[in-house]
Protein backbone atom coordinates (compact mmCIF):
# COMPACT_ATOMS: atom_id res chain seq x y z
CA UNK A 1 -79.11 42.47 -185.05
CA UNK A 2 -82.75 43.69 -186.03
CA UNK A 3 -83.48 44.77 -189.39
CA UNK A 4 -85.42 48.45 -189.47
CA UNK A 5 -88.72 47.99 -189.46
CA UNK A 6 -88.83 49.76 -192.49
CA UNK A 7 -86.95 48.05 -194.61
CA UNK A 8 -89.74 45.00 -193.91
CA UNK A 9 -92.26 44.93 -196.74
CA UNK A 10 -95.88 45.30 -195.71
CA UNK A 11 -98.90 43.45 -197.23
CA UNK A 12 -102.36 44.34 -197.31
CA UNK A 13 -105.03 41.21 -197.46
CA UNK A 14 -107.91 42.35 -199.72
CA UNK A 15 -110.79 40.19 -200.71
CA UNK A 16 -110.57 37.86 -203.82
CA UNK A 17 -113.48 35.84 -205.83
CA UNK A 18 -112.32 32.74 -206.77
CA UNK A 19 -114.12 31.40 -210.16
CA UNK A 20 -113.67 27.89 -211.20
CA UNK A 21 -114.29 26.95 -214.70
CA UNK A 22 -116.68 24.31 -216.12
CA UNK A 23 -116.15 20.60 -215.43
CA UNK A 24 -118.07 18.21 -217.49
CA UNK A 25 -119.82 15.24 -215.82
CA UNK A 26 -118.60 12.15 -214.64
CA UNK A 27 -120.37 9.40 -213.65
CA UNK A 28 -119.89 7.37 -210.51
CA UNK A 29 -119.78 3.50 -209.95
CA UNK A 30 -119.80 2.82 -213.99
CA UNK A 31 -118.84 -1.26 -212.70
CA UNK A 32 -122.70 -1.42 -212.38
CA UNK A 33 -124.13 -2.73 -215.70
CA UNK A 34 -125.87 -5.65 -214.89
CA UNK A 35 -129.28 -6.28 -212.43
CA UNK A 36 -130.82 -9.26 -211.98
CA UNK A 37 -134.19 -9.41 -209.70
CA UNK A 38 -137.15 -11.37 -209.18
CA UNK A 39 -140.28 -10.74 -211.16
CA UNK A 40 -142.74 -8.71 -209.29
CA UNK A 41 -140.17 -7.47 -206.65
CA UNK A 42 -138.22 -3.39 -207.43
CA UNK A 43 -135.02 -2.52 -209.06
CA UNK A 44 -132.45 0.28 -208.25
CA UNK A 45 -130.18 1.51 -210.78
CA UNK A 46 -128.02 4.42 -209.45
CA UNK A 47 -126.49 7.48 -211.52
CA UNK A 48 -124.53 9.41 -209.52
CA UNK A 49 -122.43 12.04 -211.86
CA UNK A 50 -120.27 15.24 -210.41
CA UNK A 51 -119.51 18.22 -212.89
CA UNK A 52 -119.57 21.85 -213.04
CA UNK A 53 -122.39 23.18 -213.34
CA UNK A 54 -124.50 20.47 -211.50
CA UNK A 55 -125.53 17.68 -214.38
CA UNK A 56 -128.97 16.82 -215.25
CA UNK A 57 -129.56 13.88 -214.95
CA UNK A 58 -131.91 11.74 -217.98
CA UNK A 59 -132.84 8.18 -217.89
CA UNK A 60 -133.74 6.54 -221.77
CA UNK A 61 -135.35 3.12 -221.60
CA UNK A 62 -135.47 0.28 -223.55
CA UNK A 63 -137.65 1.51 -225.94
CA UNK A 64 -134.96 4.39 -226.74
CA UNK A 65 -137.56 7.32 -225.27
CA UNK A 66 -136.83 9.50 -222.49
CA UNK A 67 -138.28 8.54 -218.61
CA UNK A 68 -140.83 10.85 -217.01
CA UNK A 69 -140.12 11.73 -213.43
CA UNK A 70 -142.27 9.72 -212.48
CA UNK A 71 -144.64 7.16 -213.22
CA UNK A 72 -146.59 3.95 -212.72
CA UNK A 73 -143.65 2.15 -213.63
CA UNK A 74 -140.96 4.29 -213.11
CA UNK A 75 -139.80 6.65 -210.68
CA UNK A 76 -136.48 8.75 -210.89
CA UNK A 77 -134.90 10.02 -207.32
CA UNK A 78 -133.12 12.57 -205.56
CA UNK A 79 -130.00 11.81 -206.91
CA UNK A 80 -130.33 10.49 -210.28
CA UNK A 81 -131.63 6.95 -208.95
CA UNK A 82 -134.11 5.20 -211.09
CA UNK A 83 -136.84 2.78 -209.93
CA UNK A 84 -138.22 0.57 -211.90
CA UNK A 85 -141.25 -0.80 -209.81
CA UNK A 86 -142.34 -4.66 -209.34
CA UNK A 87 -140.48 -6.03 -212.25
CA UNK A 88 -141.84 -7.78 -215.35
CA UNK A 89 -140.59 -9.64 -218.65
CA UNK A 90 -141.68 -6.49 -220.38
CA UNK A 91 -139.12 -4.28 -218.31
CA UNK A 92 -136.10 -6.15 -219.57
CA UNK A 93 -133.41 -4.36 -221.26
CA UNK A 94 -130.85 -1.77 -221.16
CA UNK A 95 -131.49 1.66 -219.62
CA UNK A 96 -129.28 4.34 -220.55
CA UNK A 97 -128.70 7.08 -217.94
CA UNK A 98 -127.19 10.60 -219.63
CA UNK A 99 -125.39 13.00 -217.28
CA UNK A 100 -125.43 16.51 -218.78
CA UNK A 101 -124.05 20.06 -218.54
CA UNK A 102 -122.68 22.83 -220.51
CA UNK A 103 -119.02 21.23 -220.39
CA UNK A 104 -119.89 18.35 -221.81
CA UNK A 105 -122.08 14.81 -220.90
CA UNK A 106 -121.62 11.46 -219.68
CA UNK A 107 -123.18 7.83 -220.20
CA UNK A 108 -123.81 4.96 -218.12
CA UNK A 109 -125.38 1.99 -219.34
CA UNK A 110 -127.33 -0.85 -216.99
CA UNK A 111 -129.06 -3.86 -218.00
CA UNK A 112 -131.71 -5.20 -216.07
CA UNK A 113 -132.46 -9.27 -216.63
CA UNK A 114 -135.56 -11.06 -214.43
CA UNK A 115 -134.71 -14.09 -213.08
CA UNK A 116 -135.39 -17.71 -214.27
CA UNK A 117 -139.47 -18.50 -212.73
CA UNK A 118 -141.59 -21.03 -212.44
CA UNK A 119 -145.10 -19.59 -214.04
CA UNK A 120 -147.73 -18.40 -211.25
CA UNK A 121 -151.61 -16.86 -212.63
CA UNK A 122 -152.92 -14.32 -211.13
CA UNK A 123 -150.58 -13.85 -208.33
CA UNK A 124 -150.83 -17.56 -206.97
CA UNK A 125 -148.42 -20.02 -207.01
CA UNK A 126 -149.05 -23.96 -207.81
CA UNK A 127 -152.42 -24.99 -209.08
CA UNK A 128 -155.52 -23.63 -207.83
CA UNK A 129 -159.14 -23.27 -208.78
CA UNK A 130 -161.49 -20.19 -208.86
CA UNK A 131 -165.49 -20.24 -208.94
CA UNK A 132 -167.20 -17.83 -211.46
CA UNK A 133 -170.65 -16.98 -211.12
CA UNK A 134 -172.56 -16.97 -214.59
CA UNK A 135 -175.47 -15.95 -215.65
CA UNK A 136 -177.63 -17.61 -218.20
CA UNK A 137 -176.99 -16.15 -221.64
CA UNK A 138 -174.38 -13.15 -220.41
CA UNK A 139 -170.93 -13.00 -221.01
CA UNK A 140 -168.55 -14.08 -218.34
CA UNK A 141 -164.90 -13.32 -218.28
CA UNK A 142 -162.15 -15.74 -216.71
CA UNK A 143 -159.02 -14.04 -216.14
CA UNK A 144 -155.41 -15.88 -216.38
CA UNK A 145 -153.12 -13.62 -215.68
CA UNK A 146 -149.85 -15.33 -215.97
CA UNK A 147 -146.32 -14.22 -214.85
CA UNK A 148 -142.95 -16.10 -215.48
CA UNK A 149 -139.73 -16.69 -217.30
CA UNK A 150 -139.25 -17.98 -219.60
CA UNK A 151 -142.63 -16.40 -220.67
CA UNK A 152 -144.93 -19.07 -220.02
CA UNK A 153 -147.27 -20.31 -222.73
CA UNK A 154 -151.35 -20.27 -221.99
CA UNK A 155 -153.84 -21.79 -223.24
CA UNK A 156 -157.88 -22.98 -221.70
CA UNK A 157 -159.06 -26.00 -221.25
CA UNK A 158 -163.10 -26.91 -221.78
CA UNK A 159 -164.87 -29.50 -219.58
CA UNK A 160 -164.92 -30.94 -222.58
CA UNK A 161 -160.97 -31.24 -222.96
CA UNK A 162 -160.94 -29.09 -226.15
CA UNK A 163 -158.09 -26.66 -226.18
CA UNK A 164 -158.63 -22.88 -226.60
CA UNK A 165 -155.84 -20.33 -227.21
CA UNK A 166 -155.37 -17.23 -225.16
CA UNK A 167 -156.86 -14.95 -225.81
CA UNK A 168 -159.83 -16.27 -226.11
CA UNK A 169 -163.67 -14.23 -227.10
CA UNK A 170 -166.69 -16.80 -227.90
CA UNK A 171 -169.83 -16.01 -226.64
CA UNK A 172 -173.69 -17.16 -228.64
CA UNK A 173 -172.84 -15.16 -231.38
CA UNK A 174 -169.67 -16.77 -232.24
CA UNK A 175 -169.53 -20.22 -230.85
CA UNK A 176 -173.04 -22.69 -231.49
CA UNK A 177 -173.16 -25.94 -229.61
CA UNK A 178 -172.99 -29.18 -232.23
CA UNK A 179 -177.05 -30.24 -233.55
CA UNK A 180 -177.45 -33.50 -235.52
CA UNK A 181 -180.77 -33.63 -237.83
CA UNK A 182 -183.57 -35.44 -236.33
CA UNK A 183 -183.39 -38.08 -235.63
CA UNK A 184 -180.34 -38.39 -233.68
CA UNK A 185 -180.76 -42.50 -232.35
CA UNK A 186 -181.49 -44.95 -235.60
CA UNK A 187 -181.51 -48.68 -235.44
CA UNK A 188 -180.59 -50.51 -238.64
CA UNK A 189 -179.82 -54.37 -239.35
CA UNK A 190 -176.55 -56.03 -240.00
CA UNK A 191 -177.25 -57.15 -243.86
CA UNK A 192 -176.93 -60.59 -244.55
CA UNK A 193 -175.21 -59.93 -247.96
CA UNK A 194 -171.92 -58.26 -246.35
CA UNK A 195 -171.56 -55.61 -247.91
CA UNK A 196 -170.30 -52.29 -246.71
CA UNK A 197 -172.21 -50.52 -244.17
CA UNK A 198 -171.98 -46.40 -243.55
CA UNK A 199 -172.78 -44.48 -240.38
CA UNK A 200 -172.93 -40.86 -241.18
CA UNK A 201 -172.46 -38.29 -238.38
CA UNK A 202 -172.94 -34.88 -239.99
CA UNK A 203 -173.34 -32.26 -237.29
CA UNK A 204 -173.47 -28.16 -237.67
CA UNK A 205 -171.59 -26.29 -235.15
CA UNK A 206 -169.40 -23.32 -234.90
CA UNK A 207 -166.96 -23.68 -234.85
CA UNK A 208 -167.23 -27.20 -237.01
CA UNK A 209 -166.91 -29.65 -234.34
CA UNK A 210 -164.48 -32.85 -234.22
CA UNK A 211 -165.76 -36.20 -234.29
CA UNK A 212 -164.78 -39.04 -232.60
CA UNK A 213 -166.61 -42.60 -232.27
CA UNK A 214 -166.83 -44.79 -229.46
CA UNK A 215 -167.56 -48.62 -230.92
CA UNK A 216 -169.62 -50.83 -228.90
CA UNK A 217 -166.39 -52.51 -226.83
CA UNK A 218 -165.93 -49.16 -225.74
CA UNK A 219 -162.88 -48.25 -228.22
CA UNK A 220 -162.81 -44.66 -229.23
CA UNK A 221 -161.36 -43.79 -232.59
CA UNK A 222 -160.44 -40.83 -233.19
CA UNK A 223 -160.41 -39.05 -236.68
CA UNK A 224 -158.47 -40.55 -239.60
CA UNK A 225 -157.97 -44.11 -237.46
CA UNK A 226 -158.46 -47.26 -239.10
CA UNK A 227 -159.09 -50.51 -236.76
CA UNK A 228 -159.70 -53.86 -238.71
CA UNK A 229 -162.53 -53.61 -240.41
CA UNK A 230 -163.69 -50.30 -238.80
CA UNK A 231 -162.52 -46.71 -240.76
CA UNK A 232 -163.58 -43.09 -239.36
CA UNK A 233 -162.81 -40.61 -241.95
CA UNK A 234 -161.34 -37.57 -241.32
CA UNK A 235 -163.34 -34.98 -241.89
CA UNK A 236 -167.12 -35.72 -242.01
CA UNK A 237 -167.17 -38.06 -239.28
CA UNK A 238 -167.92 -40.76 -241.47
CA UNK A 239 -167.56 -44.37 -239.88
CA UNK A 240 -167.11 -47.40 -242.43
CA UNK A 241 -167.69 -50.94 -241.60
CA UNK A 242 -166.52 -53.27 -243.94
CA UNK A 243 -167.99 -56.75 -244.67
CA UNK A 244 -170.48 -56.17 -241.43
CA UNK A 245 -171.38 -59.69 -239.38
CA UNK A 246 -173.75 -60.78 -236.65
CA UNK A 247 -170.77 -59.81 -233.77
CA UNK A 248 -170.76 -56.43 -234.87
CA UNK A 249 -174.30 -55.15 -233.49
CA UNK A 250 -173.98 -52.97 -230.64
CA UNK A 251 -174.42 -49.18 -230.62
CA UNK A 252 -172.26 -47.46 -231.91
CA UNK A 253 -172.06 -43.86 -230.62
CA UNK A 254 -170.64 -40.69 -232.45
CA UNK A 255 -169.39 -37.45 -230.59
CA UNK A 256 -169.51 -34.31 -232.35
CA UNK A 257 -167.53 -31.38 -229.80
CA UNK A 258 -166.40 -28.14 -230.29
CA UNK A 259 -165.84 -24.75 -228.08
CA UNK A 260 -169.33 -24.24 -227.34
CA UNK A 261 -169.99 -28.35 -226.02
CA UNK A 262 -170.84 -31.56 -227.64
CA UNK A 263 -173.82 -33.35 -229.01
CA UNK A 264 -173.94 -36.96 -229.89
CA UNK A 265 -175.53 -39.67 -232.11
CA UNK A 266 -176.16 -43.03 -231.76
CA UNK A 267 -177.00 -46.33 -234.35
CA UNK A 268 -178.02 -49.56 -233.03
CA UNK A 269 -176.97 -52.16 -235.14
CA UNK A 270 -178.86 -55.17 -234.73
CA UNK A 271 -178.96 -58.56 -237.03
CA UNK A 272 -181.83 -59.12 -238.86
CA UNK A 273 -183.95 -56.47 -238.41
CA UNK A 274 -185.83 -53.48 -240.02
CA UNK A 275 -184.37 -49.73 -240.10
CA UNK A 276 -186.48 -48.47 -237.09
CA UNK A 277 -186.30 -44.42 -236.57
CA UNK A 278 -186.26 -42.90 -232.73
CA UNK A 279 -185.91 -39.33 -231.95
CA UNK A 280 -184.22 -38.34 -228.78
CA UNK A 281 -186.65 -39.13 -226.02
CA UNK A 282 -186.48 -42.67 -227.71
CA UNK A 283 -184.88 -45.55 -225.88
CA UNK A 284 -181.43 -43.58 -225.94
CA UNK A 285 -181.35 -40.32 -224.85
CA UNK A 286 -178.36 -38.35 -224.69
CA UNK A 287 -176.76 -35.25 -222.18
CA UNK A 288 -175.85 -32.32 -223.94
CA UNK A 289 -175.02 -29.99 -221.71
CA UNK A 290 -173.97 -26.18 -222.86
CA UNK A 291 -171.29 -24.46 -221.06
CA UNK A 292 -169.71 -21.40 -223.03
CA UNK A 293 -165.76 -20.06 -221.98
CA UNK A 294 -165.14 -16.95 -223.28
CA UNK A 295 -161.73 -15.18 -221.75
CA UNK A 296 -159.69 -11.87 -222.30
CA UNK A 297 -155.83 -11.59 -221.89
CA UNK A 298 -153.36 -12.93 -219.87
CA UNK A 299 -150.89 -12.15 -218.71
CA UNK A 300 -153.65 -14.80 -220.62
C-alpha cells in the first residue's frame, strides 16, 4: 500500500560554507638527513611540508642565519627545495629547513658531507704547468687555487727549492736577494802549523738566507752537520776545518739562499801560498740569478 504523500517529509537543499580549521605543518620525506656529493657538482635538499594555512617555508644554514631566496650560492625553489650550487668544503654542515604557519611549525634537518678527493688547482686534475709573463720589477701574481678533501695543504716551491707558505706576498720591498761583501772569491794557503782554519760566509738578505757548503769532493753540508774534520755552524754559515793538510785545498764554495734567490762565495785553499784577494770577475765568477714569487690565496 502507498503511504500519502503527505505524510512523506520534504527537504529543502540550501547552500552551506564549509570552514576547516588550522592544521599546523608537517613535513614530508623527514628519512632524508644525509647528502653526500662531489665537490664542485649541485645539491638538492627537499622540504616539502602540508598545513593549513599554506607554510612558509625558511632554510637556516650552517652558520645558524637565515637563506636569501636566492643567491650565488644558494637558491631556494618552488616548493621549498634548496640548492646549494657546485659544492665546496666550506658548504659542509647541517641545514635546517623550518616549515611555518599560524597553527604551529615544523623542522627538518639535512646534512650535507663532500666526498673523499684527490686535490686538483685551479680546476685541473694531475700535475700541470702554467707560463706567467713578468715584467721586470712589477708584481706578478701566481694563482693556486686548490680544491679537495681532506682539505689539501699548499705550499710554493722556488727554483731554488726553498719552500714558501700559502699565502704568500714578497715583492723588492720585502724580499732582497743574498750580497756577500766584496770580495766574494779569496784564495788563502793551507798553514803549515795545523792549526784551525775559518771560512766565514756572512751574507745580508731578507729574509736572512740559509747556508749550505759544498766541499771540494762535491759533499754538501748542510747547517749544523759535522763531517770529520769539517764543522758548518748553524747559524752564521761558519765552516771550521780542523788541523787543515795539503789534501784539503780545493774550493770550497758557500751558498747563501733565501725567497728572493741565492748568492754564493767561494775560497780556494791552496798549500803554501799567500792570501790573494779576487773580486767577482776574478778567475771564479758566479750566477746569481733573481727571480721573485710573490702569490695570493688559494684555494692557495
Amino acid at each position: 500500500r502507498k503511504n500519502p504523500e503527505h505524510l512523506i517529509p520534504k527537504v529543502k537543499a540550501s547552500g552551506a560554507l564549509v570552514k576547516v580549521g588550522p592544521n599546523a605543518p608537517k613535513i614530508r620525506f623527514k628519512s632524508q638527513s644525509l647528502v653526500t656529493i662531489k665537490l664542485g657538482e649541485s645539491a638538492k635538499l627537499s622540504c616539502e611540508a602540508t598545513g593549513e594555512p599554506t607554510p612558509r617555508i625558511t632554510w637556516i644554514s650552517p652558520q645558524k642565519d637565515v637563506m636569501p631566496a636566492s643567491s650565488d650560492k644558494f637558491q631556494i625553489m618552488d616548493g621549498g627545495m634548496l640548492l646549494v650550487k657546485k659544492v665546496t668544503l666550506s658548504s659542509e654542515g647541517i641545514y635546517t629547513c623550518l616549515a611555518r604557519n599560524s597553527a604551529g611549525d615544523d623542522v627538518k634537518n639535512i646534512k650535507v658531507e663532500a666526498e673523499p678527493q684527490e686535490p686538483f688547482i685551479n680546476g685541473v686534475k694531475g700535475r700541470s704547468t702554467t707560463k706567467v709573463l713578468g715584467v721586470s720589477y712589477q708584481t706578478a701574481h701566481l694563482h693556486c687555487r686548490v680544491e679537495g678533501k681532506p682539505e689539501p695543504r699548499v705550499w710554493w716551491v722556488t727554483p731554488y727549492g726553498l719552500s714558501l707558505p700559502a699565502p704568500y706576498l714578497g715583492g723588492p720591498s720585502l724580499a732582497e736577494k743574498p750580497t756577500f761583501s766584496v770580495p766574494n772569491i779569496e784564495m788563502l794557503p793551507i798553514k803549515p802549523d795545523g792549526g784551525e782554519l775559518v771560512l766565514e760566509c756572512s751574507a745580508r738578505g731578507k729574509p736572512n738566507p740559509e747556508f749550505s757548503w759544498i766541499l771540494p769532493n762535491g759533499t754538501l753540508l748542510m747547517p749544523g752537520a759535522r763531517l770529520q774534520r769539517f764543522t758548518h755552524y748553524l747559524g752564521n754559515g761558519t765552516l771550521r776545518i780542523s788541523r787543515p793538510v795539503p789534501a784539503d785545498k780545493g774550493v770550497y764554495r758557500c751558498l747563501a739562499k733565501n725567497v728572493a734567490g741565492q748568492a754564493e762565495k767561494r775560497y780556494a785553499l791552496e798549500a803554501g801560498r799567500k792570501p790573494v784577494i779576487r773580486g767577482s770577475t776574478g778567475m771564479f765568477s758566479s750566477w746569481n740569478p733573481t727571480c721573485i714569487y710573490i702569490s695570493q690565496g688559494a684555494s692557495g
